[in-house]
PDB file of N, CA and C in Angstrom:
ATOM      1  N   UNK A   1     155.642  47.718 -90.636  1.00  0.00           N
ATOM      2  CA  UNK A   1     154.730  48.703 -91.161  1.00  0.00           C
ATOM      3  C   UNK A   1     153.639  48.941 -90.122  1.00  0.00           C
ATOM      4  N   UNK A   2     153.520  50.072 -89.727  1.00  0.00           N
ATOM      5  CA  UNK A   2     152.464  50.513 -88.697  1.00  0.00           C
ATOM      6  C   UNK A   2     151.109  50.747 -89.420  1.00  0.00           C
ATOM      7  N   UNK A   3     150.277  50.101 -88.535  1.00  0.00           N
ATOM      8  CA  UNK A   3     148.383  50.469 -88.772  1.00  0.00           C
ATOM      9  C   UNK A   3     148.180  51.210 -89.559  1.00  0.00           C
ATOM     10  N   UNK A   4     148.720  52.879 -89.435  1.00  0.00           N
ATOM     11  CA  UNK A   4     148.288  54.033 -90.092  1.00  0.00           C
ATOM     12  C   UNK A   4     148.813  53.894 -91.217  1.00  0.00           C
ATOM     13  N   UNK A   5     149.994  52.808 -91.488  1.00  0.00           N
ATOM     14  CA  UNK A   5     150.722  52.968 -93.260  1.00  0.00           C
ATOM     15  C   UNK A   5     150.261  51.734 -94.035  1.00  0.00           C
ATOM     16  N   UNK A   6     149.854  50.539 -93.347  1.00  0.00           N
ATOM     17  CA  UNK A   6     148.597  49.957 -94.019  1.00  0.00           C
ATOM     18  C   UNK A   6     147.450  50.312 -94.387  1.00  0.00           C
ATOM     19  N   UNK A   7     146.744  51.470 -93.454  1.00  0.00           N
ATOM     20  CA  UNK A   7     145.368  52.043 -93.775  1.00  0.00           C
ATOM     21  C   UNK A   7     145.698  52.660 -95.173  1.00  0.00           C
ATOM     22  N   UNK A   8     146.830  53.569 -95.116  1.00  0.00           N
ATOM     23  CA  UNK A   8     147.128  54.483 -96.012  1.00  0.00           C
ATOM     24  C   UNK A   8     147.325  53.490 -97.514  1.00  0.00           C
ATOM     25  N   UNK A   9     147.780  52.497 -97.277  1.00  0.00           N
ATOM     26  CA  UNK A   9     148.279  51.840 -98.594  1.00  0.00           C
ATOM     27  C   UNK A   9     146.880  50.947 -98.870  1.00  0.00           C
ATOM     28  N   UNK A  10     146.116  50.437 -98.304  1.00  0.00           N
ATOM     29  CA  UNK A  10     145.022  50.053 -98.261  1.00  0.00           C
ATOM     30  C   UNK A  10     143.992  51.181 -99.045  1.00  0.00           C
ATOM     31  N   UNK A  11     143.860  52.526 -98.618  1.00  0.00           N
ATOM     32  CA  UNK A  11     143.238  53.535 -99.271  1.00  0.00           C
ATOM     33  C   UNK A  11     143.660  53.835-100.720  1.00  0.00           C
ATOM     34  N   UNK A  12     144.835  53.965-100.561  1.00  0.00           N
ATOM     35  CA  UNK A  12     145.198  54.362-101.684  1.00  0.00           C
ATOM     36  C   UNK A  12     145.181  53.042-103.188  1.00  0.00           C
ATOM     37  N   UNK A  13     145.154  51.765-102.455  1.00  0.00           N
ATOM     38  CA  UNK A  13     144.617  50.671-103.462  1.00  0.00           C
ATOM     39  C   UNK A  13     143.361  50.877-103.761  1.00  0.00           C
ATOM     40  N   UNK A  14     142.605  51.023-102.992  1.00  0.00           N
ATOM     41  CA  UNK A  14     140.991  51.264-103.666  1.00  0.00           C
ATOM     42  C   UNK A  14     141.172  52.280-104.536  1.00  0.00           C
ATOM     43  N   UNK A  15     141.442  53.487-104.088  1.00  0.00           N
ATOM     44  CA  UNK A  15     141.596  54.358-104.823  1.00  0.00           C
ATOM     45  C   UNK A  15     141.659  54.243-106.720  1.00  0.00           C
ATOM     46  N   UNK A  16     142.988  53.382-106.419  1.00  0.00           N
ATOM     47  CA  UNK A  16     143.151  52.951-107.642  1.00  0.00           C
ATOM     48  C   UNK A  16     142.009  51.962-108.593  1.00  0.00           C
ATOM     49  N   UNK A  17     141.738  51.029-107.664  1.00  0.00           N
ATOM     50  CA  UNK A  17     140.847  50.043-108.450  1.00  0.00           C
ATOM     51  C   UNK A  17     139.514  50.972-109.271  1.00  0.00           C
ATOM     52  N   UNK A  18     139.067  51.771-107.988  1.00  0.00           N
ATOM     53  CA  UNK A  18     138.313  52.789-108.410  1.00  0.00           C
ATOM     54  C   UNK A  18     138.181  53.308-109.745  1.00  0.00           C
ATOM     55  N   UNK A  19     139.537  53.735-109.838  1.00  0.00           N
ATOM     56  CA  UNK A  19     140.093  54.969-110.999  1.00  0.00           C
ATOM     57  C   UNK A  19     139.170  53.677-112.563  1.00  0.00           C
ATOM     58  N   UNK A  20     140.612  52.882-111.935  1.00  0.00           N
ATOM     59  CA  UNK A  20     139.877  51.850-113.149  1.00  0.00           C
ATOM     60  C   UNK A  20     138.760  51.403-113.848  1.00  0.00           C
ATOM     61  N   UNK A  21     138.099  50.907-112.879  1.00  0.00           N
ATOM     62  CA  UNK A  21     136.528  50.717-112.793  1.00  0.00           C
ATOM     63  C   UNK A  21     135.679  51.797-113.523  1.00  0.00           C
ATOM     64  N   UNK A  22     136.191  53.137-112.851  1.00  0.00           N
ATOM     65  CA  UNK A  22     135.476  53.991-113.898  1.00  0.00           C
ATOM     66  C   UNK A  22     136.306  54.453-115.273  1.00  0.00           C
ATOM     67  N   UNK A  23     137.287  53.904-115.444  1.00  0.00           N
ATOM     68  CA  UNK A  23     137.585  54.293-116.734  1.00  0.00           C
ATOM     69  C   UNK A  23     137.212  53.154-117.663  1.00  0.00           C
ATOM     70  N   UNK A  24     136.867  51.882-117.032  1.00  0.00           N
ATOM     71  CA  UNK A  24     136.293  50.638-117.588  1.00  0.00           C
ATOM     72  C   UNK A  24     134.726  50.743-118.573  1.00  0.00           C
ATOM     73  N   UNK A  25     134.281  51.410-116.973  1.00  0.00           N
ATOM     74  CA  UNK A  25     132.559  51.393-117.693  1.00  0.00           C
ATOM     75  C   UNK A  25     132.937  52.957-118.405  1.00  0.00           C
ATOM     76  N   UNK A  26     133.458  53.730-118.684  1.00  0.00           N
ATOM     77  CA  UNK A  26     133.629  54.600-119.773  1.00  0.00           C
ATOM     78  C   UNK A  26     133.858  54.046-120.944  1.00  0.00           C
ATOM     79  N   UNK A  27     135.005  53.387-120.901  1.00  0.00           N
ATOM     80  CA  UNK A  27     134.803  52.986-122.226  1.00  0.00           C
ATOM     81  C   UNK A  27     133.783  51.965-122.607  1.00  0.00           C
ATOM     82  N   UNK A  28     133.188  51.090-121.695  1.00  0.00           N
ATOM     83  CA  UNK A  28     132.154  50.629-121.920  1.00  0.00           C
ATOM     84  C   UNK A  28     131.012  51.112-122.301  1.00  0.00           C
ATOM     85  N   UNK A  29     130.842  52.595-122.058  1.00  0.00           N
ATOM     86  CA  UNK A  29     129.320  53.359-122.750  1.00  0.00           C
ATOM     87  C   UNK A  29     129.980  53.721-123.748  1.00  0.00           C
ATOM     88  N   UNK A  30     131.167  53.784-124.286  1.00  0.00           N
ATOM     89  CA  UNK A  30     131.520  54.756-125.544  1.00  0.00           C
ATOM     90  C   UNK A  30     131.333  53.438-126.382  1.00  0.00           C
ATOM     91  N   UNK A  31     131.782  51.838-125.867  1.00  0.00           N
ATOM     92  CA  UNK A  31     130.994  50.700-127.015  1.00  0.00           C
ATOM     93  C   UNK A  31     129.760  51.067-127.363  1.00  0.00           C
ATOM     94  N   UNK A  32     128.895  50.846-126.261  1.00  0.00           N
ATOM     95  CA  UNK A  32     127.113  51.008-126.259  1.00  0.00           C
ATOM     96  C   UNK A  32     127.391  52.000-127.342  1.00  0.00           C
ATOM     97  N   UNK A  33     127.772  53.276-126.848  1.00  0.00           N
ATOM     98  CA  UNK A  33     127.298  54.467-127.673  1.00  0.00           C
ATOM     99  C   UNK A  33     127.452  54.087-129.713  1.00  0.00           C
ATOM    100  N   UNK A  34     128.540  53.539-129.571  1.00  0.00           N
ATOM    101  CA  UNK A  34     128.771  53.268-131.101  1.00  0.00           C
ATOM    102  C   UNK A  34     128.611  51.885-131.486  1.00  0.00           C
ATOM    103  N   UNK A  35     127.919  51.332-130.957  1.00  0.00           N
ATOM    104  CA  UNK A  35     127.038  50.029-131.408  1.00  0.00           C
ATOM    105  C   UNK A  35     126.054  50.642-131.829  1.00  0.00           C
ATOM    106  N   UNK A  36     125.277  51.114-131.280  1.00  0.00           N
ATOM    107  CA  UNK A  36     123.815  52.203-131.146  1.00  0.00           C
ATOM    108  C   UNK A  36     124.324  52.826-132.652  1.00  0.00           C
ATOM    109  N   UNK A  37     125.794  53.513-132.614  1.00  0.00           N
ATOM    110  CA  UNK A  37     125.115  54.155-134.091  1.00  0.00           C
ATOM    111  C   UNK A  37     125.552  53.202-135.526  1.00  0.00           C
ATOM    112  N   UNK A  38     125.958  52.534-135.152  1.00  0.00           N
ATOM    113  CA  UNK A  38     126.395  51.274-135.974  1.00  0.00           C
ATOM    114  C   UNK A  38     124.891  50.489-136.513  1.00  0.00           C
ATOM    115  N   UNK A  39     124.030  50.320-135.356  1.00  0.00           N
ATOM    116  CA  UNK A  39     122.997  49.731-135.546  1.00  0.00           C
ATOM    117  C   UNK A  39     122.247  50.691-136.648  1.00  0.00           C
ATOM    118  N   UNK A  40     122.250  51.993-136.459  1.00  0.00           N
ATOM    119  CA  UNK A  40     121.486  52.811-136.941  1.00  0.00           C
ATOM    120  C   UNK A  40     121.929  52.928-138.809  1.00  0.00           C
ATOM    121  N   UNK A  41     123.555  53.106-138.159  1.00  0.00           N
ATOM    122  CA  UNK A  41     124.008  53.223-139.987  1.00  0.00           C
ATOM    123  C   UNK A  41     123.269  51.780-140.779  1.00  0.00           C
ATOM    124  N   UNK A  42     123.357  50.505-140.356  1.00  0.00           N
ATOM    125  CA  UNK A  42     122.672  49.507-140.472  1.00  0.00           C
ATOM    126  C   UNK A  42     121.253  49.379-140.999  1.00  0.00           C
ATOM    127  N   UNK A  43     120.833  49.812-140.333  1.00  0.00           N
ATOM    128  CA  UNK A  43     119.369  49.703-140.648  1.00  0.00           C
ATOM    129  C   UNK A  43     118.905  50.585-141.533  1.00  0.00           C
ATOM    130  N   UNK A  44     119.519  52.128-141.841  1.00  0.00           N
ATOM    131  CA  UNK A  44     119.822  52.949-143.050  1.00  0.00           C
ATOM    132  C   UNK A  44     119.895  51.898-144.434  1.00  0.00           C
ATOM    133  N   UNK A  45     121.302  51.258-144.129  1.00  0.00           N
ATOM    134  CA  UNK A  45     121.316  50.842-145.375  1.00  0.00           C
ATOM    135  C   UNK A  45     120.345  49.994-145.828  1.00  0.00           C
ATOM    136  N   UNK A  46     119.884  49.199-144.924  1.00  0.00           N
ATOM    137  CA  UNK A  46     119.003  48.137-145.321  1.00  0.00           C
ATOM    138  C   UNK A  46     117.616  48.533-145.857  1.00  0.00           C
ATOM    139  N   UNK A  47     117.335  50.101-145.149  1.00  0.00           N
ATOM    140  CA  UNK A  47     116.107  50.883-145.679  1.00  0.00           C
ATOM    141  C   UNK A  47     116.283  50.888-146.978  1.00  0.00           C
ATOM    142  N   UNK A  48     117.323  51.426-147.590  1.00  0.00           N
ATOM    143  CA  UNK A  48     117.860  51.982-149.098  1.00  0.00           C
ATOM    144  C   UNK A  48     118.053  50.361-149.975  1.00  0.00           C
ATOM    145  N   UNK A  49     118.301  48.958-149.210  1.00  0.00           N
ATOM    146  CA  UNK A  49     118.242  47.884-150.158  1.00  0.00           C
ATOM    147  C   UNK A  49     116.773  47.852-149.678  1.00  0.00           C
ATOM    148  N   UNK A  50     115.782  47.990-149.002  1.00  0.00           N
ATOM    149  CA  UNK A  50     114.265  47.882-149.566  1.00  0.00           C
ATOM    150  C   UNK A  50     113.837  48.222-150.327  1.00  0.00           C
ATOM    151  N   UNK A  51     114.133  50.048-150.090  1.00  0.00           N
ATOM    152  CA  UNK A  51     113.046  50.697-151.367  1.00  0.00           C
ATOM    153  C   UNK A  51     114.094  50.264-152.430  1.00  0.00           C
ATOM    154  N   UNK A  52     115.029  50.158-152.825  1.00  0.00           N
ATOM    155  CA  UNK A  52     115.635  49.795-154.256  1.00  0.00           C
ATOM    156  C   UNK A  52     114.968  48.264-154.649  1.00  0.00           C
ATOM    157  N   UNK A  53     114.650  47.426-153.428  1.00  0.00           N
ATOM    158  CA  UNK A  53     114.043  46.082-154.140  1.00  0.00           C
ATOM    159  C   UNK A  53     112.673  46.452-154.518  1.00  0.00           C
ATOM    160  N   UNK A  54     111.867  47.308-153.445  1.00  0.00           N
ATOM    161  CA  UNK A  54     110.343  47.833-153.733  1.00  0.00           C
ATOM    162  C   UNK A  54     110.013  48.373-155.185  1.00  0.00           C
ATOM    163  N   UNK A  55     111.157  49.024-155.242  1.00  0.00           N
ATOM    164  CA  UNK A  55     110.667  50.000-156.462  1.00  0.00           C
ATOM    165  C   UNK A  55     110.751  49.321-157.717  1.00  0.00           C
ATOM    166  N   UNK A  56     110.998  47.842-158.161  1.00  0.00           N
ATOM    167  CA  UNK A  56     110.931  47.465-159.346  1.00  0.00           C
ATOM    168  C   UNK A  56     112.006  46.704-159.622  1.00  0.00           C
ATOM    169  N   UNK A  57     113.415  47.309-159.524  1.00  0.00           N
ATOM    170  CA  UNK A  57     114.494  47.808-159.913  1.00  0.00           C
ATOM    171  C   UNK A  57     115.099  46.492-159.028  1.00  0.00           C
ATOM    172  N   UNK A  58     114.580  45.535-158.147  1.00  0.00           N
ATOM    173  CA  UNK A  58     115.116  44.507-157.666  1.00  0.00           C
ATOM    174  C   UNK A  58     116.768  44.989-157.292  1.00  0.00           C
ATOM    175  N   UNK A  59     117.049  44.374-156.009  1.00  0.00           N
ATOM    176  CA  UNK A  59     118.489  44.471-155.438  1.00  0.00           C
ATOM    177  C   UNK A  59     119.795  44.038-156.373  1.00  0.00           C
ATOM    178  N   UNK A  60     119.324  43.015-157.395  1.00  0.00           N
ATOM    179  CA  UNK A  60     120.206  42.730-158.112  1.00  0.00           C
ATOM    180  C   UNK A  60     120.826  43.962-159.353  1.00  0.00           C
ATOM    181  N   UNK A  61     119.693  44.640-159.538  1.00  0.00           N
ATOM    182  CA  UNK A  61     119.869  46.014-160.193  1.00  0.00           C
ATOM    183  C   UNK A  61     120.309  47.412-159.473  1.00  0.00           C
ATOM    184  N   UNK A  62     120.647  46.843-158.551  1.00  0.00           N
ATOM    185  CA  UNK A  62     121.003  48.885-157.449  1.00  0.00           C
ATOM    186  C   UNK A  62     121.759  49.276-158.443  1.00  0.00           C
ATOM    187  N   UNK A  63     121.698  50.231-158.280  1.00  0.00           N
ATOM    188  CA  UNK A  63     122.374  51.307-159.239  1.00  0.00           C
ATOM    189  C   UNK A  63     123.604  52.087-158.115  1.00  0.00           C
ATOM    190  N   UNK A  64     124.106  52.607-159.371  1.00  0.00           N
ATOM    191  CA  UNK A  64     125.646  53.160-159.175  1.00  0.00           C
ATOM    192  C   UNK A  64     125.217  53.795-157.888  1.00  0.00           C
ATOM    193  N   UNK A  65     123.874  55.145-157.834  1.00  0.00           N
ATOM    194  CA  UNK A  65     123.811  55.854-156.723  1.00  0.00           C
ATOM    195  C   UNK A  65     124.016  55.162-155.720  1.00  0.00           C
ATOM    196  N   UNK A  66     122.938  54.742-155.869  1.00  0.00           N
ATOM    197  CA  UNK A  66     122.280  54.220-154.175  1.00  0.00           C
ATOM    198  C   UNK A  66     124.224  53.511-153.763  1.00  0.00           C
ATOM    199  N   UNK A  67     124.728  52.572-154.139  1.00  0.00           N
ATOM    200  CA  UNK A  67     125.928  52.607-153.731  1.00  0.00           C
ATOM    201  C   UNK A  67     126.670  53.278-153.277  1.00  0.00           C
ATOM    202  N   UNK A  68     126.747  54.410-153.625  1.00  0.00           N
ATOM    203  CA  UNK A  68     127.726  56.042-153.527  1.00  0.00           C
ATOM    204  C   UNK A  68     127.022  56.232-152.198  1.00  0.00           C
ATOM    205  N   UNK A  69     125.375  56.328-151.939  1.00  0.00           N
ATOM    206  CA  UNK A  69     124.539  56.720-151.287  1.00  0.00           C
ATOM    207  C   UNK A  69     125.229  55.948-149.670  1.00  0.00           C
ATOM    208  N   UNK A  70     125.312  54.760-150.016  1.00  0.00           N
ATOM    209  CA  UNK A  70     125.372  53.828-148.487  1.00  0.00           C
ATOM    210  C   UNK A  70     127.296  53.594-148.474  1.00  0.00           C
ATOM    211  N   UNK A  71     127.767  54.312-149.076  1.00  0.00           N
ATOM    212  CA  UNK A  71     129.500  53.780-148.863  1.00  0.00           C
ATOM    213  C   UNK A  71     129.738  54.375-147.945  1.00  0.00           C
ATOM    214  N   UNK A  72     129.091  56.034-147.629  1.00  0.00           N
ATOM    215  CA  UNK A  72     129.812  56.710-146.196  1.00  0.00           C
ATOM    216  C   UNK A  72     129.171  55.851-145.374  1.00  0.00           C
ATOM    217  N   UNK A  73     128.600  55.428-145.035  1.00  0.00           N
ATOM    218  CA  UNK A  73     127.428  54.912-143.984  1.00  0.00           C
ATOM    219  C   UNK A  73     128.386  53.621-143.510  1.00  0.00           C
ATOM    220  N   UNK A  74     128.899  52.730-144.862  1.00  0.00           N
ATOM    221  CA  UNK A  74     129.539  51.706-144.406  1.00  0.00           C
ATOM    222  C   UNK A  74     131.228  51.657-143.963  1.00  0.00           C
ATOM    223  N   UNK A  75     131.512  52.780-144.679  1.00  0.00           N
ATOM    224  CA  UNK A  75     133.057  53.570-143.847  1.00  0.00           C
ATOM    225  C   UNK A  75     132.835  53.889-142.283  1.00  0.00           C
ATOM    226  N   UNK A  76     131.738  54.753-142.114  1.00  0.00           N
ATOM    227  CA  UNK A  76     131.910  54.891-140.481  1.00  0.00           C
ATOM    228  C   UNK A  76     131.353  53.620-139.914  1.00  0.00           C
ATOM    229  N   UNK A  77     130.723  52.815-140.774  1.00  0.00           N
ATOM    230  CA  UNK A  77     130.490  51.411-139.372  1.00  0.00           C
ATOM    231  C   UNK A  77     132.316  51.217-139.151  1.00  0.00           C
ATOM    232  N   UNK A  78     132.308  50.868-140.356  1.00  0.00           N
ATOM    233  CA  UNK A  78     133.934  50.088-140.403  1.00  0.00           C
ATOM    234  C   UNK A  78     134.681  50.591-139.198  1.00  0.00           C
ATOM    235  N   UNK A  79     134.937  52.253-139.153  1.00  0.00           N
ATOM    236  CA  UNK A  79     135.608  53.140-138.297  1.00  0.00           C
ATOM    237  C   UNK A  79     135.030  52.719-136.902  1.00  0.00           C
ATOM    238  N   UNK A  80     134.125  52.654-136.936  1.00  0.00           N
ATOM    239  CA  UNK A  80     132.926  52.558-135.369  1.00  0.00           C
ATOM    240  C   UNK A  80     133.551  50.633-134.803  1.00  0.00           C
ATOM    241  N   UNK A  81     133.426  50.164-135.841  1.00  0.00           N
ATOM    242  CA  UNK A  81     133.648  48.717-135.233  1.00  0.00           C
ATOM    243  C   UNK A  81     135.667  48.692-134.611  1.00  0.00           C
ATOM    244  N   UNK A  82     136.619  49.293-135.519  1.00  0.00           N
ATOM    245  CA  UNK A  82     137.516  49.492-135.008  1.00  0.00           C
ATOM    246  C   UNK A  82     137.972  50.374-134.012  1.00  0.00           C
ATOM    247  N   UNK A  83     137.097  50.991-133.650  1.00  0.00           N
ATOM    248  CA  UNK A  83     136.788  52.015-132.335  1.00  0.00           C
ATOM    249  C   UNK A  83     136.651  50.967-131.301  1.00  0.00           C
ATOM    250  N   UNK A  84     135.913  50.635-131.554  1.00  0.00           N
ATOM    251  CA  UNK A  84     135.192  49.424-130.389  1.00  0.00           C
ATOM    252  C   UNK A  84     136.453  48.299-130.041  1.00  0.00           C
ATOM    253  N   UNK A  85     137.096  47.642-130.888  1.00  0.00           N
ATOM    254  CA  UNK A  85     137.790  46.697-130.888  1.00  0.00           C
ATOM    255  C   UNK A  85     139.160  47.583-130.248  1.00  0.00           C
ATOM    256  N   UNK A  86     139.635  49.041-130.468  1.00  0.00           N
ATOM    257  CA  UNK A  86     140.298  49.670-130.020  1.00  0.00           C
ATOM    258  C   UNK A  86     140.336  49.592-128.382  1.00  0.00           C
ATOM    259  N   UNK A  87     138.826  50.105-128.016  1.00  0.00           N
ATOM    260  CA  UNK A  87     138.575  50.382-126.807  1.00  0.00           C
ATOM    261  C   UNK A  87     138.539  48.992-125.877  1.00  0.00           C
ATOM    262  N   UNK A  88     138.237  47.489-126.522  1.00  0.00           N
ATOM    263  CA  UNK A  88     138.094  46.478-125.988  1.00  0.00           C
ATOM    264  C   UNK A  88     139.535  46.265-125.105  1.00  0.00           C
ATOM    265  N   UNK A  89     140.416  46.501-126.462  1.00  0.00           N
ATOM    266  CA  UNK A  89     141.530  46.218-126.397  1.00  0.00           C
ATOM    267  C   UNK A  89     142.458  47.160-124.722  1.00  0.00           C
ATOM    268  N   UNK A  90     141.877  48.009-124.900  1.00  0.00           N
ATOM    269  CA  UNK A  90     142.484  48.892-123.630  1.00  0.00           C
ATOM    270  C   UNK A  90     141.545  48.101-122.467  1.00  0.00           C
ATOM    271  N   UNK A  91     140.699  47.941-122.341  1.00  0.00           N
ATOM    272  CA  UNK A  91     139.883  47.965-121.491  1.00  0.00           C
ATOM    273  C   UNK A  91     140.659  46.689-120.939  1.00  0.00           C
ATOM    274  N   UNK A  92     141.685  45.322-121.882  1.00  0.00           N
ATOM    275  CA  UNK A  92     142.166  44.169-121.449  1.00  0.00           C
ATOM    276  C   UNK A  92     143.154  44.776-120.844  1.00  0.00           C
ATOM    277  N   UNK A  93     144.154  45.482-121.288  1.00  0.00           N
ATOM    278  CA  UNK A  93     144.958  46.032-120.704  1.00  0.00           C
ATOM    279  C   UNK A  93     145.014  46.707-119.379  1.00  0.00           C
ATOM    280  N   UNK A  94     144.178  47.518-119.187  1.00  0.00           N
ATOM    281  CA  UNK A  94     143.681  48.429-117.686  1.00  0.00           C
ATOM    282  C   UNK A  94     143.559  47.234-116.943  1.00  0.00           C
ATOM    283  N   UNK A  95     142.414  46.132-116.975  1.00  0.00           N
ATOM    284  CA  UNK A  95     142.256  45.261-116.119  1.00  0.00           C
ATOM    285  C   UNK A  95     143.340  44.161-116.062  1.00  0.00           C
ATOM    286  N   UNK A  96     144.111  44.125-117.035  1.00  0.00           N
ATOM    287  CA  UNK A  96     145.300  43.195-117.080  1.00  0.00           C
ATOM    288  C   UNK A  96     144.696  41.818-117.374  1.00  0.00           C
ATOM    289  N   UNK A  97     144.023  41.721-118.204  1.00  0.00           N
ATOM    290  CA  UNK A  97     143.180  40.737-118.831  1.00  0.00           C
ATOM    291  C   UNK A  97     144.233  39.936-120.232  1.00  0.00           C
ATOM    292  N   UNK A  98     143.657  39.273-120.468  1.00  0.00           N
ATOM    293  CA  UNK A  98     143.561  38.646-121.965  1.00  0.00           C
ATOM    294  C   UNK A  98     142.564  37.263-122.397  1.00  0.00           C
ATOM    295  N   UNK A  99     142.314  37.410-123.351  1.00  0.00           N
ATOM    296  CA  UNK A  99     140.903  36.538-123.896  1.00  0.00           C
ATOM    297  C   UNK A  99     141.936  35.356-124.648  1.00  0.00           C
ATOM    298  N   UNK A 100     140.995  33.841-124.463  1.00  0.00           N
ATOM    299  CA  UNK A 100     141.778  32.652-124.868  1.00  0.00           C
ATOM    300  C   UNK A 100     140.970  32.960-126.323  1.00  0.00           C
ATOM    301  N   UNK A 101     142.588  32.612-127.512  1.00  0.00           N
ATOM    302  CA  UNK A 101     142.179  32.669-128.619  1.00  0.00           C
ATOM    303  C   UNK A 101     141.614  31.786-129.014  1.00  0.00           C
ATOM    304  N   UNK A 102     141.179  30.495-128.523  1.00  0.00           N
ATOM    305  CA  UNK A 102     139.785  29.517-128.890  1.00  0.00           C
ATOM    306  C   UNK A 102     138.586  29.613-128.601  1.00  0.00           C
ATOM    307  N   UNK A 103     138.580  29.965-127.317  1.00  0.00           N
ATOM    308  CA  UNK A 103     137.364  30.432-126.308  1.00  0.00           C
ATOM    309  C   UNK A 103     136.611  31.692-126.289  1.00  0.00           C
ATOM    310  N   UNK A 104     137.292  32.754-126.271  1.00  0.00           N
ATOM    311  CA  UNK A 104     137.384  34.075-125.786  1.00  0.00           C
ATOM    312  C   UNK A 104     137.072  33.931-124.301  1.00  0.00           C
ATOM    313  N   UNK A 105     137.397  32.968-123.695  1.00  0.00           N
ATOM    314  CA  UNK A 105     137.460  33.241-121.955  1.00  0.00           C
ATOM    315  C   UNK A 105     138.244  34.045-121.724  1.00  0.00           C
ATOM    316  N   UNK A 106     137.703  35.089-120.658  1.00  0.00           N
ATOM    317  CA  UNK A 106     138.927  35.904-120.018  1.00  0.00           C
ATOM    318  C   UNK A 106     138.974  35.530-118.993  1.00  0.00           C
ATOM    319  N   UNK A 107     140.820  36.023-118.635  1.00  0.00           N
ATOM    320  CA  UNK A 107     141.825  35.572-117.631  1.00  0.00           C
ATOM    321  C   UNK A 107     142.577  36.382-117.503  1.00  0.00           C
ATOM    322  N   UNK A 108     143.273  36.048-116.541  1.00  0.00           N
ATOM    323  CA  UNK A 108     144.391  37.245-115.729  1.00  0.00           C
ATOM    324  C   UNK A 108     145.391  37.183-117.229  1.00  0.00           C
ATOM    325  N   UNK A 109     146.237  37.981-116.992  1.00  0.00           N
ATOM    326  CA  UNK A 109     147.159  38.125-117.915  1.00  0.00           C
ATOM    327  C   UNK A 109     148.585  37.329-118.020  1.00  0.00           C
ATOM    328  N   UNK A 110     148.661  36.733-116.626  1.00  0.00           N
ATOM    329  CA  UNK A 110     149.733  36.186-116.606  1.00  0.00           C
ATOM    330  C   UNK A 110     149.696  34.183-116.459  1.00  0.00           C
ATOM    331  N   UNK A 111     148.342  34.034-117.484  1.00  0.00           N
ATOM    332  CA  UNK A 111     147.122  32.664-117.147  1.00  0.00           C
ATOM    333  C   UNK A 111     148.178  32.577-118.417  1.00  0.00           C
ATOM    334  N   UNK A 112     148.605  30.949-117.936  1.00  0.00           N
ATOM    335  CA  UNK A 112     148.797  30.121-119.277  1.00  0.00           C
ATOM    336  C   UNK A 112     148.146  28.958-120.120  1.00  0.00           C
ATOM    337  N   UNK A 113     147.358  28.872-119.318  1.00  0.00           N
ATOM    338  CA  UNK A 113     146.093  27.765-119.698  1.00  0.00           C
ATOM    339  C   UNK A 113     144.811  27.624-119.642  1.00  0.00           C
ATOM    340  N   UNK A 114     144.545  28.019-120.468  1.00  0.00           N
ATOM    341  CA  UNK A 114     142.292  28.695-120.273  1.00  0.00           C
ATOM    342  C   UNK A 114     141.694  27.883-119.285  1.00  0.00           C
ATOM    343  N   UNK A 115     141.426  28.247-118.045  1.00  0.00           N
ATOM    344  CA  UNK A 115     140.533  27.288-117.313  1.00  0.00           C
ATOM    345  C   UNK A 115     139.184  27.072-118.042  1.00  0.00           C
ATOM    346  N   UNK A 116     138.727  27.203-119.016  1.00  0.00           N
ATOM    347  CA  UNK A 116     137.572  27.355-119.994  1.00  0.00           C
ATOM    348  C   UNK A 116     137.507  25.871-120.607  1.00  0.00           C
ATOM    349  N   UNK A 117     138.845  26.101-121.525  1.00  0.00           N
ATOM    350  CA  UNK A 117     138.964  25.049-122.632  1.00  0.00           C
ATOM    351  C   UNK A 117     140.271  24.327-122.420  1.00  0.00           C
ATOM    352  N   UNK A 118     141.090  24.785-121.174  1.00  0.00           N
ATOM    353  CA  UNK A 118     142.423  23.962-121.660  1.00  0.00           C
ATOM    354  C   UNK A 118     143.467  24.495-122.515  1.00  0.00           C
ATOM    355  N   UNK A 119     143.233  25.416-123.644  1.00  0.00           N
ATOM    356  CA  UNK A 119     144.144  25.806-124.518  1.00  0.00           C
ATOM    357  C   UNK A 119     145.047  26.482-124.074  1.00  0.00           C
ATOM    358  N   UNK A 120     146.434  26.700-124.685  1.00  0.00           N
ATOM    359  CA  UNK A 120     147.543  27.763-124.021  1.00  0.00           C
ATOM    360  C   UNK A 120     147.284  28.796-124.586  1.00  0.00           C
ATOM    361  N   UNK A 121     147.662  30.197-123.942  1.00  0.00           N
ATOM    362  CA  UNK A 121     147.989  31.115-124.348  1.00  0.00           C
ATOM    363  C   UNK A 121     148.582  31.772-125.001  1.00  0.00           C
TER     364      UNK A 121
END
């Protein structure tokens, strides 16, 4: 293999790692992004179990509404957290990763023994 077809295969590896990298931290802001509104649906609800404890009516009494009120709120966390776990999941894949199911150490993909904890894969 001549100089110029190593350079070339050399370029064209970065290239790639590149690609990755930025499709990595993409999906890495689309976590941020829906943590952020996860946090928000969150703290919604918890507004709505205040004033329901404030107002008299104690948390043990919420009423039918306020329930109805916070169920969409807790459907899209639900959706938002399996988004996330979606996107984790690719993100092992692209890098050719996998997490030890005792540990969550990550490792190459083709690791049979957590340098972490010892456990197999």
């Amino acid at each position: 293999m001549s100089f110029m077809d190593k350079f070339k295969s050399g370029v064209k590896e970065a290239g790639n790692k590149a690609k990755i990298v930025v499709e990595v931290n993409r999906l890495k802001m689309q976590n941020s992004s829906k943590q952020g509104e996860i946090d928000k649906h969150l703290q919604e609800i918890g507004r709505m179990v205040y004033e329901a404890e404030t107002s008299g009516g104690g948390t043990a009494g919420l009423n039918a509404d306020l329930a109805v009120r916070w169920a969409p709120l807790v459907d899209r966390v639900n959706v938002l957290k399996e988004e996330i776990q979606a996107n984790l999941l690719e993100i092992r894949l692209i890098t050719n990763e996998k997490s030890c199911p005792k540990c969550g150490y990550k490792a190459a993909a083709d690791t049979q023994f957590c340098a972490q904890c010892g456990s197999d894969f």
